[in-house]
N, C-alpha and C. Protein backbone atom coordinates (compact mmCIF):
# COMPACT_ATOMS: atom_id res chain seq x y z
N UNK A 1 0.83 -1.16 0.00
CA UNK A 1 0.00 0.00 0.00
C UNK A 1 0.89 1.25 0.00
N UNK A 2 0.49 2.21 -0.42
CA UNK A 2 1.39 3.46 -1.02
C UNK A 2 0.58 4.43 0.27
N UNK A 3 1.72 5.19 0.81
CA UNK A 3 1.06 6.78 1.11
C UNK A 3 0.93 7.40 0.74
N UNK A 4 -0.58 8.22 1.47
CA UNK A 4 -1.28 8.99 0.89
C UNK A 4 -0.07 10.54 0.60
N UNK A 5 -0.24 11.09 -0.60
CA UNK A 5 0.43 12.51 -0.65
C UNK A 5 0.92 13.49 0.06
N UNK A 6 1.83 14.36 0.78
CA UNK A 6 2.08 15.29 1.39
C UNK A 6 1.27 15.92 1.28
N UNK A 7 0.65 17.08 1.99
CA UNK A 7 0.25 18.22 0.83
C UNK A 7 1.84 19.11 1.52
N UNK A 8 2.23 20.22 0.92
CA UNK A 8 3.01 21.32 1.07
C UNK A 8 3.06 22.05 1.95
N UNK A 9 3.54 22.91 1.99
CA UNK A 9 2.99 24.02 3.30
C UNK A 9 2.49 24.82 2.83
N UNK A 10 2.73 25.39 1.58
CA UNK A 10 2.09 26.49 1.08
C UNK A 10 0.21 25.80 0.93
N UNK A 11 0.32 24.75 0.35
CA UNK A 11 -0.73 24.38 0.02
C UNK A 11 -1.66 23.98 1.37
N UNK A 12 -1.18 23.48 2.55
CA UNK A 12 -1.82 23.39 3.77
C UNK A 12 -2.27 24.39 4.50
N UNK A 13 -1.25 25.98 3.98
CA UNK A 13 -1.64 27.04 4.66
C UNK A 13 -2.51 27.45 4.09
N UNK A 14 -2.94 27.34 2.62
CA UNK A 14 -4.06 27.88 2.03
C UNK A 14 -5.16 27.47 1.56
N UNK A 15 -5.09 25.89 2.40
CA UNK A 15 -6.21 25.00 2.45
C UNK A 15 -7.43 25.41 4.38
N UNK A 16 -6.56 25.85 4.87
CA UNK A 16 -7.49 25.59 6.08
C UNK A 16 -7.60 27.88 6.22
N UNK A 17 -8.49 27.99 6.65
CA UNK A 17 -8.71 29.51 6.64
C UNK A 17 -8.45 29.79 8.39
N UNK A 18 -8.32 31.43 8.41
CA UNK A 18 -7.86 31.39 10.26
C UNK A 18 -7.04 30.70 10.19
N UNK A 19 -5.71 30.84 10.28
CA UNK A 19 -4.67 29.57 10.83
C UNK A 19 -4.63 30.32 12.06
N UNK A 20 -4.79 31.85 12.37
CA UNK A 20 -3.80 32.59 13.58
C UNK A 20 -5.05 32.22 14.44
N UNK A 21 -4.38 31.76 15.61
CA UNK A 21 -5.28 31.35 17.04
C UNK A 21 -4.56 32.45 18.35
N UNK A 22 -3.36 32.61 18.00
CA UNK A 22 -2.43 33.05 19.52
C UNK A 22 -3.14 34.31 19.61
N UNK A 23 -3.34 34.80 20.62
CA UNK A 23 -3.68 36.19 20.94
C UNK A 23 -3.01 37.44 20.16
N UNK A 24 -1.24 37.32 20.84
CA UNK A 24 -0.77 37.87 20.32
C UNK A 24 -0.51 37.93 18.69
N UNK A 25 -0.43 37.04 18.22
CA UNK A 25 -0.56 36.83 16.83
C UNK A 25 -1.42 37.49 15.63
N UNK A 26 -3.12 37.70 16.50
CA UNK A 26 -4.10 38.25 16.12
C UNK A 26 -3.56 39.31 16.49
N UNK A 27 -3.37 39.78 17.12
CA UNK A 27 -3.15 41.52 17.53
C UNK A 27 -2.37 41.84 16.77
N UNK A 28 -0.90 41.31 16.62
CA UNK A 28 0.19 42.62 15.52
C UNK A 28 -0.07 41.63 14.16
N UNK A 29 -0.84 40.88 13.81
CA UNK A 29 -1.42 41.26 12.51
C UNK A 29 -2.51 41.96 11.90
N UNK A 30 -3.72 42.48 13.14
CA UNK A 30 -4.39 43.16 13.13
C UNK A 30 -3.75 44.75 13.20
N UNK A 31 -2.75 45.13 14.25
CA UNK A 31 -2.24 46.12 13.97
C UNK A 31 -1.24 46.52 12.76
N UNK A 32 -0.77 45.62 11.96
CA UNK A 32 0.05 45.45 11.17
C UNK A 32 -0.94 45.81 9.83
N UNK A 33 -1.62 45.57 10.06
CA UNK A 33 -3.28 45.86 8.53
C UNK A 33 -3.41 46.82 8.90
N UNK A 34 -3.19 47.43 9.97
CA UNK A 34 -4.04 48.87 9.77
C UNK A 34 -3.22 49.80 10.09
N UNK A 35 -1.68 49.50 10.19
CA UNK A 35 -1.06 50.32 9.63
C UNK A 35 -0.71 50.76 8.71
N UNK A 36 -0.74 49.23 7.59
CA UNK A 36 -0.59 49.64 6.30
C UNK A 36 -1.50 50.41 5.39
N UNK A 37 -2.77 49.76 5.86
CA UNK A 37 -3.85 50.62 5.52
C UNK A 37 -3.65 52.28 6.13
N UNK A 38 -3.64 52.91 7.03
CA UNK A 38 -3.35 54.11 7.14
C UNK A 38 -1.68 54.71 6.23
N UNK A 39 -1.35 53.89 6.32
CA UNK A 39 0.09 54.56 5.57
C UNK A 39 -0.35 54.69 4.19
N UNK A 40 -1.40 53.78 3.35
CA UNK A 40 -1.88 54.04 2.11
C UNK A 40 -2.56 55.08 2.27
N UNK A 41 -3.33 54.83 2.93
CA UNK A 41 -4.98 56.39 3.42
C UNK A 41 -3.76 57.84 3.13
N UNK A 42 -2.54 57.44 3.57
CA UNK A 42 -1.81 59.22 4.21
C UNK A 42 -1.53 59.54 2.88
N UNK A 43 -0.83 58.12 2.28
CA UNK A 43 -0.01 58.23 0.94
C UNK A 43 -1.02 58.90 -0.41
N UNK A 44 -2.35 58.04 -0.48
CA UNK A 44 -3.67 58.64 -1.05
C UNK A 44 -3.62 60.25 -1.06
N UNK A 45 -3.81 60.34 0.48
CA UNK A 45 -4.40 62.11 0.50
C UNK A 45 -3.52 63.08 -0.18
N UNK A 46 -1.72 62.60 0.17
CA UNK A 46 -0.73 63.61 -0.02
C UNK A 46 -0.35 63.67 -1.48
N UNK A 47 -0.26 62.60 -2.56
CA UNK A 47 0.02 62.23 -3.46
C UNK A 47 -0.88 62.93 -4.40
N UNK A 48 -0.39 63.73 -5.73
CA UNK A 48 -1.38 64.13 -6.57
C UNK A 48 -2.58 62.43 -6.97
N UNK A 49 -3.47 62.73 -7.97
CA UNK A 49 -4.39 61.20 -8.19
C UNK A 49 -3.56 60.03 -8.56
N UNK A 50 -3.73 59.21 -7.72
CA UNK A 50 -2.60 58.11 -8.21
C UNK A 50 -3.78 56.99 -8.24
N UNK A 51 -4.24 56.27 -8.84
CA UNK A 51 -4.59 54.77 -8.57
C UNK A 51 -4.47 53.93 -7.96
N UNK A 52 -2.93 53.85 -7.83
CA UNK A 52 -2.26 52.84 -7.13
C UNK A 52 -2.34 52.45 -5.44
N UNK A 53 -2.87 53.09 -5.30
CA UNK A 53 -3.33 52.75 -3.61
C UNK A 53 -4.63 52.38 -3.85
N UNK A 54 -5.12 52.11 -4.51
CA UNK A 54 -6.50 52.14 -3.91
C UNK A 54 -6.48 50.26 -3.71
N UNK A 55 -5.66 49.68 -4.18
CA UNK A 55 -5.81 48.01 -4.39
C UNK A 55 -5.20 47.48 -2.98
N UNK A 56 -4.63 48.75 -2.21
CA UNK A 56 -4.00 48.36 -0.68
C UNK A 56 -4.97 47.59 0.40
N UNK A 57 -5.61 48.76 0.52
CA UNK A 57 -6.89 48.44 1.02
C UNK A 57 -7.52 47.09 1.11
N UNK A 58 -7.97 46.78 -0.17
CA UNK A 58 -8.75 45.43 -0.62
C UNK A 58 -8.02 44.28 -0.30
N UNK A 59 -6.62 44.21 -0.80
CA UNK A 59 -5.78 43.40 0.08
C UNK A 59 -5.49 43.17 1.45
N UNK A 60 -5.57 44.16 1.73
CA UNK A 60 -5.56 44.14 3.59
C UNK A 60 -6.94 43.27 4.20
N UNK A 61 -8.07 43.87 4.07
CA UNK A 61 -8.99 43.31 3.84
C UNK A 61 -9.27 41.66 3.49
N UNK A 62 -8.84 41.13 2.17
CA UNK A 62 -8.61 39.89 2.11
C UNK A 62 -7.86 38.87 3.01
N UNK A 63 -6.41 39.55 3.48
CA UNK A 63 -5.63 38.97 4.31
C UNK A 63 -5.98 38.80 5.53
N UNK A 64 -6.95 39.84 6.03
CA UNK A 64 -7.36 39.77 7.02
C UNK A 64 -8.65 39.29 7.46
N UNK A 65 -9.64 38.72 6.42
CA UNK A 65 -10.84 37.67 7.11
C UNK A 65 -10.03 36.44 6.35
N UNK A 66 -8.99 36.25 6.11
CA UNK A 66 -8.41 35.03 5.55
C UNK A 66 -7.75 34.37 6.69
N UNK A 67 -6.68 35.55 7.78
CA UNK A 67 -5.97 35.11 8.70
C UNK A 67 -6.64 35.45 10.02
N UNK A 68 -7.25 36.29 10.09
CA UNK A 68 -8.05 36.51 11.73
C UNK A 68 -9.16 35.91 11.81
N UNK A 69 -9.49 36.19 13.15
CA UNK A 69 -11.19 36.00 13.65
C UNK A 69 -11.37 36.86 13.23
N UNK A 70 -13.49 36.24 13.04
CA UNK A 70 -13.97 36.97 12.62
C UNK A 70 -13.97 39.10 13.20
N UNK A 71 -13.74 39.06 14.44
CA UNK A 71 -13.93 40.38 14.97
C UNK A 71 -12.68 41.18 14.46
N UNK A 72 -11.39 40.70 14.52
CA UNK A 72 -10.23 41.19 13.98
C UNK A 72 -10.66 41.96 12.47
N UNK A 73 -11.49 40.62 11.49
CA UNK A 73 -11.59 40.76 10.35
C UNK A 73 -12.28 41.80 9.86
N UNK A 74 -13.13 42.11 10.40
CA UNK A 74 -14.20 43.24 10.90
C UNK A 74 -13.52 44.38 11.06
N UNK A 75 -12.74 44.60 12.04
CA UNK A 75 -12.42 45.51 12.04
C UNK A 75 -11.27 45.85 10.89
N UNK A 76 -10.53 44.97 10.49
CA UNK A 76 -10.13 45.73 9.38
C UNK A 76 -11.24 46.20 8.20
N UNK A 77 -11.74 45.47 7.35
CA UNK A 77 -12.91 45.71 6.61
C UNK A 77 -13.67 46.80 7.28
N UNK A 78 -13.65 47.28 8.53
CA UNK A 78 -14.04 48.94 8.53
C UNK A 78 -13.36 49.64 8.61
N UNK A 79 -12.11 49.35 8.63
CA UNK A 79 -10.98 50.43 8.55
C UNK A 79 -11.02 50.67 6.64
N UNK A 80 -10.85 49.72 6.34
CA UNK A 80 -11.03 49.90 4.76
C UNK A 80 -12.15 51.18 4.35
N UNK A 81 -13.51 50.80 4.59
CA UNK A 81 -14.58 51.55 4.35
C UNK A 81 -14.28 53.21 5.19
N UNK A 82 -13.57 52.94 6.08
CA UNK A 82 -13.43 54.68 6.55
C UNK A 82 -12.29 55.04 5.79
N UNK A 83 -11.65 54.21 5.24
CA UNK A 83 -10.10 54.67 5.00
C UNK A 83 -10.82 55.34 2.85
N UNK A 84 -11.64 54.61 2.30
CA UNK A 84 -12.25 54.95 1.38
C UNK A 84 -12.79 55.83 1.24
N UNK A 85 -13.83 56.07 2.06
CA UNK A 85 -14.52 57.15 2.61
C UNK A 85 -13.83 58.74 2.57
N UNK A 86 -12.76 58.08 4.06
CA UNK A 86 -12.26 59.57 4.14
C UNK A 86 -11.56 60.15 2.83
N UNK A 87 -10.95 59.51 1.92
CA UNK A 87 -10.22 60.06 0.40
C UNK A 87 -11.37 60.48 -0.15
N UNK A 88 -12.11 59.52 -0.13
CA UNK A 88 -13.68 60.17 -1.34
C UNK A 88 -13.91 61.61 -1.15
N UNK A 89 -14.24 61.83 0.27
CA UNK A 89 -14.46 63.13 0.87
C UNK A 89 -13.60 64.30 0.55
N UNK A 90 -12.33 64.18 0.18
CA UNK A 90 -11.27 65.02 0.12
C UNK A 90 -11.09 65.00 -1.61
N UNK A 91 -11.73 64.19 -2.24
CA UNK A 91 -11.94 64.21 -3.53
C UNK A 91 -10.46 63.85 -4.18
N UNK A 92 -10.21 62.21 -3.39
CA UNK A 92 -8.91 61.34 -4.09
C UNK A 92 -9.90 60.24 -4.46
């Protein structure tokens, strides 16, 4: 009888969703999203019209109901929507 296949790591990490459980873990990747997200938001406002930020966001977002709980995830996905928001308003 033959064994069954490895899977990879890459492929195990992107088979099961939430891998992060540790407290700390959730926290400076939650703070880690929304720094980047504000460093895009700053980069947005100061920058004549650029495009290129706006795909920051959405990624942060993804990474983050991919790797957190749900409440973590949440809160990034409203950091997104204020971080959108506030450029709209300022007319970026």
């Amino acid at each position: 009888m033959s064994d069954p296949p490895r899977i990879g790591r890459v492929a195990s990490f992107l088979t099961r969703p939430r891998p992060l459980r540790r407290p700390g873990s959730v926290i400076a990747v939650t703070l880690g999203l929304l720094a980047v997200m504000s460093a895009a938001t700053a980069l947005e406002l100061l920058t004549p019209q650029n495009e290129t930020f706006g795909g920051i966001p959405l990624l942060c977002v993804v990474v983050g109901l991919w790797l957190l709980p749900g409440w973590a995830g949440l809160l990034v996905a409203t950091a997104a929507l204020l971080s959108r928001s506030c450029c709209s308003r300022s007319g970026n």
